[in-house]
N, C-alpha and C. Protein backbone atom coordinates (compact mmCIF):
# COMPACT_ATOMS: atom_id res chain seq x y z
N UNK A 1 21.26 22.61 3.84
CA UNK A 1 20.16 21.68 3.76
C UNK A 1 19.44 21.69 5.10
N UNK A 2 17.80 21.98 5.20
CA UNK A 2 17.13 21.91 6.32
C UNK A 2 17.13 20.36 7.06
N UNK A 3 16.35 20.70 7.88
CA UNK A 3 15.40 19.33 8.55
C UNK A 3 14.63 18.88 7.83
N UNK A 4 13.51 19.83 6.62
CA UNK A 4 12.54 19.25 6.13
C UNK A 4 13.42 18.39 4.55
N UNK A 5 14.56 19.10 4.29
CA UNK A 5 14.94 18.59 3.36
C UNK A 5 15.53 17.15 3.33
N UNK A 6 16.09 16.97 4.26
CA UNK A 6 16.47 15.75 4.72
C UNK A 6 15.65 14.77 5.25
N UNK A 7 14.58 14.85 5.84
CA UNK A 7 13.54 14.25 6.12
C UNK A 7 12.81 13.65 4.62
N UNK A 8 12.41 14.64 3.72
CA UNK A 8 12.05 14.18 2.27
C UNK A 8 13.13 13.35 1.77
N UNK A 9 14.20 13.31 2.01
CA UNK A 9 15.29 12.40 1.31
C UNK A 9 15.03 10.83 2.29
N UNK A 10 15.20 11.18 2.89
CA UNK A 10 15.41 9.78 4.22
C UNK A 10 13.74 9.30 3.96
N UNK A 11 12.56 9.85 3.20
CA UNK A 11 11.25 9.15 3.25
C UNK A 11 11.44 8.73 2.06
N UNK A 12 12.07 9.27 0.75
CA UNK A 12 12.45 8.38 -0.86
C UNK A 12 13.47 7.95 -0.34
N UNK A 13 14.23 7.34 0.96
CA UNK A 13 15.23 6.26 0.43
C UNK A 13 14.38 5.10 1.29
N UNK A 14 13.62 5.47 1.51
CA UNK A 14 12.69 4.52 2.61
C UNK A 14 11.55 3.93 1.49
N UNK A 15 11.32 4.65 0.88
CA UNK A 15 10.40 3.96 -0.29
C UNK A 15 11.16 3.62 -1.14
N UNK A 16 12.15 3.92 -1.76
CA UNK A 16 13.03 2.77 -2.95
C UNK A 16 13.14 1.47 -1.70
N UNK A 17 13.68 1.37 -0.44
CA UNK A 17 14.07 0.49 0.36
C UNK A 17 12.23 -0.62 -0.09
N UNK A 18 12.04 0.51 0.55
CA UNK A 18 10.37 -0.85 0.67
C UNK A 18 10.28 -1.33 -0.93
N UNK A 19 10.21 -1.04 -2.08
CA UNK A 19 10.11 -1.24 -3.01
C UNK A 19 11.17 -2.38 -3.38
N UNK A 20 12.61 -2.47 -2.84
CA UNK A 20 13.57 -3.43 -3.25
C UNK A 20 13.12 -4.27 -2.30
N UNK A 21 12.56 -4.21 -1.00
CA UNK A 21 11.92 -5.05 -0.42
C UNK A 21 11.25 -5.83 -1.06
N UNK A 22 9.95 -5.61 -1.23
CA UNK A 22 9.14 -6.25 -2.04
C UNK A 22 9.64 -7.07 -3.17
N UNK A 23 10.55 -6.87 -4.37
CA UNK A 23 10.70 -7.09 -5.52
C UNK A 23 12.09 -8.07 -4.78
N UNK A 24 12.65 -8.25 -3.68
CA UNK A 24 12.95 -9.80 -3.15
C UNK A 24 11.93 -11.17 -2.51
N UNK A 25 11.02 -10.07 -2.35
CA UNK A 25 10.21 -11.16 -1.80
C UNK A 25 9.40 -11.70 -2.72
N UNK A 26 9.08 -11.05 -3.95
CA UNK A 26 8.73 -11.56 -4.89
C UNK A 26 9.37 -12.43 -5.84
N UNK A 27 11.02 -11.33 -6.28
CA UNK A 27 11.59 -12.12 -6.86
C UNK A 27 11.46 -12.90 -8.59
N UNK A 28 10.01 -12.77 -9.23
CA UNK A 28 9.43 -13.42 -10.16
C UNK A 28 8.20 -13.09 -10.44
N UNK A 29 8.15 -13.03 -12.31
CA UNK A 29 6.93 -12.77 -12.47
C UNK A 29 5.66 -13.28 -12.37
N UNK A 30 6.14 -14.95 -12.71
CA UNK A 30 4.84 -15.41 -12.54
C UNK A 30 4.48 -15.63 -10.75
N UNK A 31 5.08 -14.93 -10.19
CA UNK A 31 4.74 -14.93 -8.99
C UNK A 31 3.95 -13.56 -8.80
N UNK A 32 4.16 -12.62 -9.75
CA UNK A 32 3.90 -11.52 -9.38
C UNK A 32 2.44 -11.25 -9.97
N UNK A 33 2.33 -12.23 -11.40
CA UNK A 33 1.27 -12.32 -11.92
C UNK A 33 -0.04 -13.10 -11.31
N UNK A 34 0.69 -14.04 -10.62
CA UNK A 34 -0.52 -14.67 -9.82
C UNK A 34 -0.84 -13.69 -8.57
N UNK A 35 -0.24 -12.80 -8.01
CA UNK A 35 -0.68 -11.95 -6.72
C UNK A 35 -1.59 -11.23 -7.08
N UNK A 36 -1.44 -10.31 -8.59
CA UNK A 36 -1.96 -9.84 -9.14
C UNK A 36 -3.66 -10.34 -9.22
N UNK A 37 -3.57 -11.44 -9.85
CA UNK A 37 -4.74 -12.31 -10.08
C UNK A 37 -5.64 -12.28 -9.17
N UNK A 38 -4.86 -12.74 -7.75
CA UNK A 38 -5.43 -13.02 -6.18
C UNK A 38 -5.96 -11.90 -5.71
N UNK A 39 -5.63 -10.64 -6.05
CA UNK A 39 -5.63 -9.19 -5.54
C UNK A 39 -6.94 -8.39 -6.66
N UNK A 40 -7.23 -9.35 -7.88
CA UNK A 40 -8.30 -9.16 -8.73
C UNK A 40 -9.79 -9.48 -8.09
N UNK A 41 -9.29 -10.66 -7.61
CA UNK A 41 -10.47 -11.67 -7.55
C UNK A 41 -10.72 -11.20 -5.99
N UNK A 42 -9.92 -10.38 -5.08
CA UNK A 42 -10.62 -9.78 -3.81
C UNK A 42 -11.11 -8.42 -3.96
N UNK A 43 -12.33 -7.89 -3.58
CA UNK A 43 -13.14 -7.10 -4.17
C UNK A 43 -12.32 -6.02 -3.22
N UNK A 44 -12.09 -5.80 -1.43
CA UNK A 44 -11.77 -5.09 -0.56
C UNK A 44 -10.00 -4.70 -1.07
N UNK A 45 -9.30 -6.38 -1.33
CA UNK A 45 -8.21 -5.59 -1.94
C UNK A 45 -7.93 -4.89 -2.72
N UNK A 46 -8.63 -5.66 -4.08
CA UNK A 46 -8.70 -4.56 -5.38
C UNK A 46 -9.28 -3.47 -4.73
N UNK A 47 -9.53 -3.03 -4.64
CA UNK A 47 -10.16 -1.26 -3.88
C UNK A 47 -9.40 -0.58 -3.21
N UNK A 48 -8.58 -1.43 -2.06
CA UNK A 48 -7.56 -0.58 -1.57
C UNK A 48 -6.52 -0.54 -2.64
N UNK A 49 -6.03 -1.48 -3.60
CA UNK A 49 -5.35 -0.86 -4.39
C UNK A 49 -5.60 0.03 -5.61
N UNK A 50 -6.28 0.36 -5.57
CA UNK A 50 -6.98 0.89 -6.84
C UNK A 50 -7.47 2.34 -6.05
N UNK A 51 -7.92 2.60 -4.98
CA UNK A 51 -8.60 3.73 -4.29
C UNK A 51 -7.37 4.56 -3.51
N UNK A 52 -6.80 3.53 -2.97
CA UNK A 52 -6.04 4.43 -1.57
C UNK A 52 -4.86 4.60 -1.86
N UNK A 53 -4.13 4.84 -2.85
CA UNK A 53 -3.06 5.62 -2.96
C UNK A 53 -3.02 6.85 -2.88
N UNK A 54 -1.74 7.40 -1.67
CA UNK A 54 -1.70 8.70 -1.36
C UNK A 54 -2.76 9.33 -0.37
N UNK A 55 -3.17 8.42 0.02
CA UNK A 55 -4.86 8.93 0.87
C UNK A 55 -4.38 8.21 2.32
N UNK A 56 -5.07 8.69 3.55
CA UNK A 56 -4.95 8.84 4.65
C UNK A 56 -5.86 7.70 5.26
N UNK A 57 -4.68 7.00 6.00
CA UNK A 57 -5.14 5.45 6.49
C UNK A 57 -6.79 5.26 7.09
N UNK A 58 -6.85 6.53 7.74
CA UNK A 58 -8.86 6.50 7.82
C UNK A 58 -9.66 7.18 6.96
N UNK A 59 -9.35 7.50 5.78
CA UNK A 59 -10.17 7.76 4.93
C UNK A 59 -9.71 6.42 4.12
N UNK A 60 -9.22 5.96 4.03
CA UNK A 60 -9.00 4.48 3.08
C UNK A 60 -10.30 4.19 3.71
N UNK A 61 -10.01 3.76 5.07
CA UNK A 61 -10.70 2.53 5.86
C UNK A 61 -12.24 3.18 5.25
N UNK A 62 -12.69 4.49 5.73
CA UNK A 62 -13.98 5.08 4.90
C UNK A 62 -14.39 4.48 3.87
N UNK A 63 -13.35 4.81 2.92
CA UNK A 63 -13.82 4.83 1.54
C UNK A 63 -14.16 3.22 1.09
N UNK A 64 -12.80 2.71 1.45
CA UNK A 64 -13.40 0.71 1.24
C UNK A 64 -14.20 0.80 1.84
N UNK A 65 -15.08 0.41 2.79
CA UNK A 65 -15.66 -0.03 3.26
C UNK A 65 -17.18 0.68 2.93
N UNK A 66 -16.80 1.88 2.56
CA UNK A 66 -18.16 2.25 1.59
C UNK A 66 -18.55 1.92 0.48
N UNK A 67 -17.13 1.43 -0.66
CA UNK A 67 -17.34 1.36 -1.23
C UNK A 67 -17.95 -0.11 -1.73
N UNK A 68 -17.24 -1.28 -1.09
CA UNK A 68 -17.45 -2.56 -1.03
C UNK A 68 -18.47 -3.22 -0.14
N UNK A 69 -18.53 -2.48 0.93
CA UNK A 69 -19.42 -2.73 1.72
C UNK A 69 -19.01 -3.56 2.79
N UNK A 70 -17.67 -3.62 2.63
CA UNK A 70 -17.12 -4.55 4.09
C UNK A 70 -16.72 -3.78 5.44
N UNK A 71 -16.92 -4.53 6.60
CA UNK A 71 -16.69 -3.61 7.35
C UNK A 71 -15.25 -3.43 7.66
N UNK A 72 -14.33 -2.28 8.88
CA UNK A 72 -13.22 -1.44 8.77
C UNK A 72 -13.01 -2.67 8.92
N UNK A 73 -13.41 -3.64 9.96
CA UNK A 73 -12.06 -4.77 10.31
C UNK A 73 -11.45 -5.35 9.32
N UNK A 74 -12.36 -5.57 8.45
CA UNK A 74 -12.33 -6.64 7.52
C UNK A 74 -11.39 -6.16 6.81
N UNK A 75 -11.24 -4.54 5.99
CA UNK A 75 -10.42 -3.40 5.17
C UNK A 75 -9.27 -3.45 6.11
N UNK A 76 -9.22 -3.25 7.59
CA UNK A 76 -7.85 -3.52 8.22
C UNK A 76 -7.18 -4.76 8.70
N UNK A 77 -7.50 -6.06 8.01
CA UNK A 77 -7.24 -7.05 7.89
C UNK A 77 -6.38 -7.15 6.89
N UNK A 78 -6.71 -6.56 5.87
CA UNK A 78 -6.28 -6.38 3.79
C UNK A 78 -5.49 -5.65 3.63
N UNK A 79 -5.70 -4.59 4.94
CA UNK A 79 -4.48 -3.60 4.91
C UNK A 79 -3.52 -3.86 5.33
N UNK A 80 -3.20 -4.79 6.69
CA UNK A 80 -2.29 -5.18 6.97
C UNK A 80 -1.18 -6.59 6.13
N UNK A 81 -2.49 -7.28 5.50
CA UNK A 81 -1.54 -8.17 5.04
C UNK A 81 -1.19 -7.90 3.36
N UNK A 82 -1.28 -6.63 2.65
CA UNK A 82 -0.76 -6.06 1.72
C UNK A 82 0.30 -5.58 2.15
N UNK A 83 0.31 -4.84 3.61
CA UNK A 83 1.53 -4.55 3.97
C UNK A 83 2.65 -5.64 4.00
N UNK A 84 2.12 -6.64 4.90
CA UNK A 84 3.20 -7.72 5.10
C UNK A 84 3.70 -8.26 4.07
N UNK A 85 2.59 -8.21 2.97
CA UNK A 85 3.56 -8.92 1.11
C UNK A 85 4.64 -7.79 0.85
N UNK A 86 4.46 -6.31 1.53
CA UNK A 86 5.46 -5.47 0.61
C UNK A 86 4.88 -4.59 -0.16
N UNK A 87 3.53 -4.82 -0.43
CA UNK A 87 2.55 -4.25 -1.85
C UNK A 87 2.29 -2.89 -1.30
N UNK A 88 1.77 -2.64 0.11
CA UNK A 88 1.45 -1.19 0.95
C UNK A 88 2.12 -0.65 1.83
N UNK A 89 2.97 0.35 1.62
CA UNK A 89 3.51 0.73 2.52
C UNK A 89 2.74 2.35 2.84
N UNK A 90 3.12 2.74 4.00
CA UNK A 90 2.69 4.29 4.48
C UNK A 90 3.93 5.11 5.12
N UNK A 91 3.68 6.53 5.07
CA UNK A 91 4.42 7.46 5.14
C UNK A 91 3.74 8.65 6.28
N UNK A 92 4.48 9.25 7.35
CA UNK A 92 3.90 9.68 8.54
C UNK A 92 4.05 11.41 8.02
N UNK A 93 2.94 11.96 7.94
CA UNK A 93 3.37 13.41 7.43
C UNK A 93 2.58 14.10 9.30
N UNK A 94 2.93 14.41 10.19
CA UNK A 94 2.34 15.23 11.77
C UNK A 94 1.85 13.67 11.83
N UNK A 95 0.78 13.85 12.39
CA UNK A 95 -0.22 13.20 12.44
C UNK A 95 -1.41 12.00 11.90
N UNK A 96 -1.20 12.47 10.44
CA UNK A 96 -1.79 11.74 9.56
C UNK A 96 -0.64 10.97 8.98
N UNK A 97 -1.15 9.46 8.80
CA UNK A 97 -0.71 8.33 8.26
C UNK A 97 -1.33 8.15 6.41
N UNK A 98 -0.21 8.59 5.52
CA UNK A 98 -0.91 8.26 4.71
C UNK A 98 -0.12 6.89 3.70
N UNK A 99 -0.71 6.41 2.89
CA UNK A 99 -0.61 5.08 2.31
C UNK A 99 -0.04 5.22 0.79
N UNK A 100 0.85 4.48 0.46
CA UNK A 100 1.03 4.58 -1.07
C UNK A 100 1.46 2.88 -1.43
N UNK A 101 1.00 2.51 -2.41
CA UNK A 101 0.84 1.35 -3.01
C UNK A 101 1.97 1.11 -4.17
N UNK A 102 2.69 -0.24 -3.74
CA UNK A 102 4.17 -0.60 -4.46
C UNK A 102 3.76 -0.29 -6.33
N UNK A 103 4.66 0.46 -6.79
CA UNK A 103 4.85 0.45 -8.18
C UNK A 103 4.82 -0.89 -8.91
N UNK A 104 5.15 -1.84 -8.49
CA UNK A 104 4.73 -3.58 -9.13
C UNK A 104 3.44 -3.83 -9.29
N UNK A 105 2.57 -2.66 -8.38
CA UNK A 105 1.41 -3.38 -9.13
C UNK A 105 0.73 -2.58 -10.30
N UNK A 106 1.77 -1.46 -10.93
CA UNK A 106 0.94 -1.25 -11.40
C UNK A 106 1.39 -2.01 -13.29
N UNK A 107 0.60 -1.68 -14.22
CA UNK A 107 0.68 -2.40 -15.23
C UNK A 107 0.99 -1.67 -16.65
């Protein structure tokens, strides 16, 4: 088994980890259904969740903010505190930071 192989293992036990993360801090559906709701009714969040999966933390910031029209701060405000619920986590491939969005949200 290489370096790169083990590295891909240790980044899926790092995303099941963030994922059991989340689903303690949630814990419940109608908790999960109202985040949901909250994450509807924000135009910058809904977008990062809906746009930036698998995509590279400054092309997110690009793309929201083109697409919604808010500016980066505002998109790295949303980004950070999706992170802090658990909902966004990212993965370091060299250089580029890219983003993938918790399986709970999707439906």
């Amino acid at each position: 088994m290489g370096l790169e192989d083990i590295e891909r293992k240790l980044d899926t036990i790092i995303s099941h980890l963030n994922q059991l993360s989340t689903l303690i801090k949630i814990m419940a559906d109608d908790e999960l259904d109202k985040l949901r709701l909250e994450l509807k009714k924000d135009a910058v969040s809904k977008a990062i969740v809906q746009l930036c999966g698998n995509m590279t933390y400054s092309r997110c910031l690009e793309v929201v903010s083109k697409e919604t029209g808010a500016s980066e701060r505002t998109v790295k405000r949303r980004l950070a505190d999706l992170r802090s619920r658990g909902l966004l986590s990212d993965r370091r491939e060299g250089k580029e930071v890219y983003l993938e969005v918790s399986s709970l949200l999707e439906v």
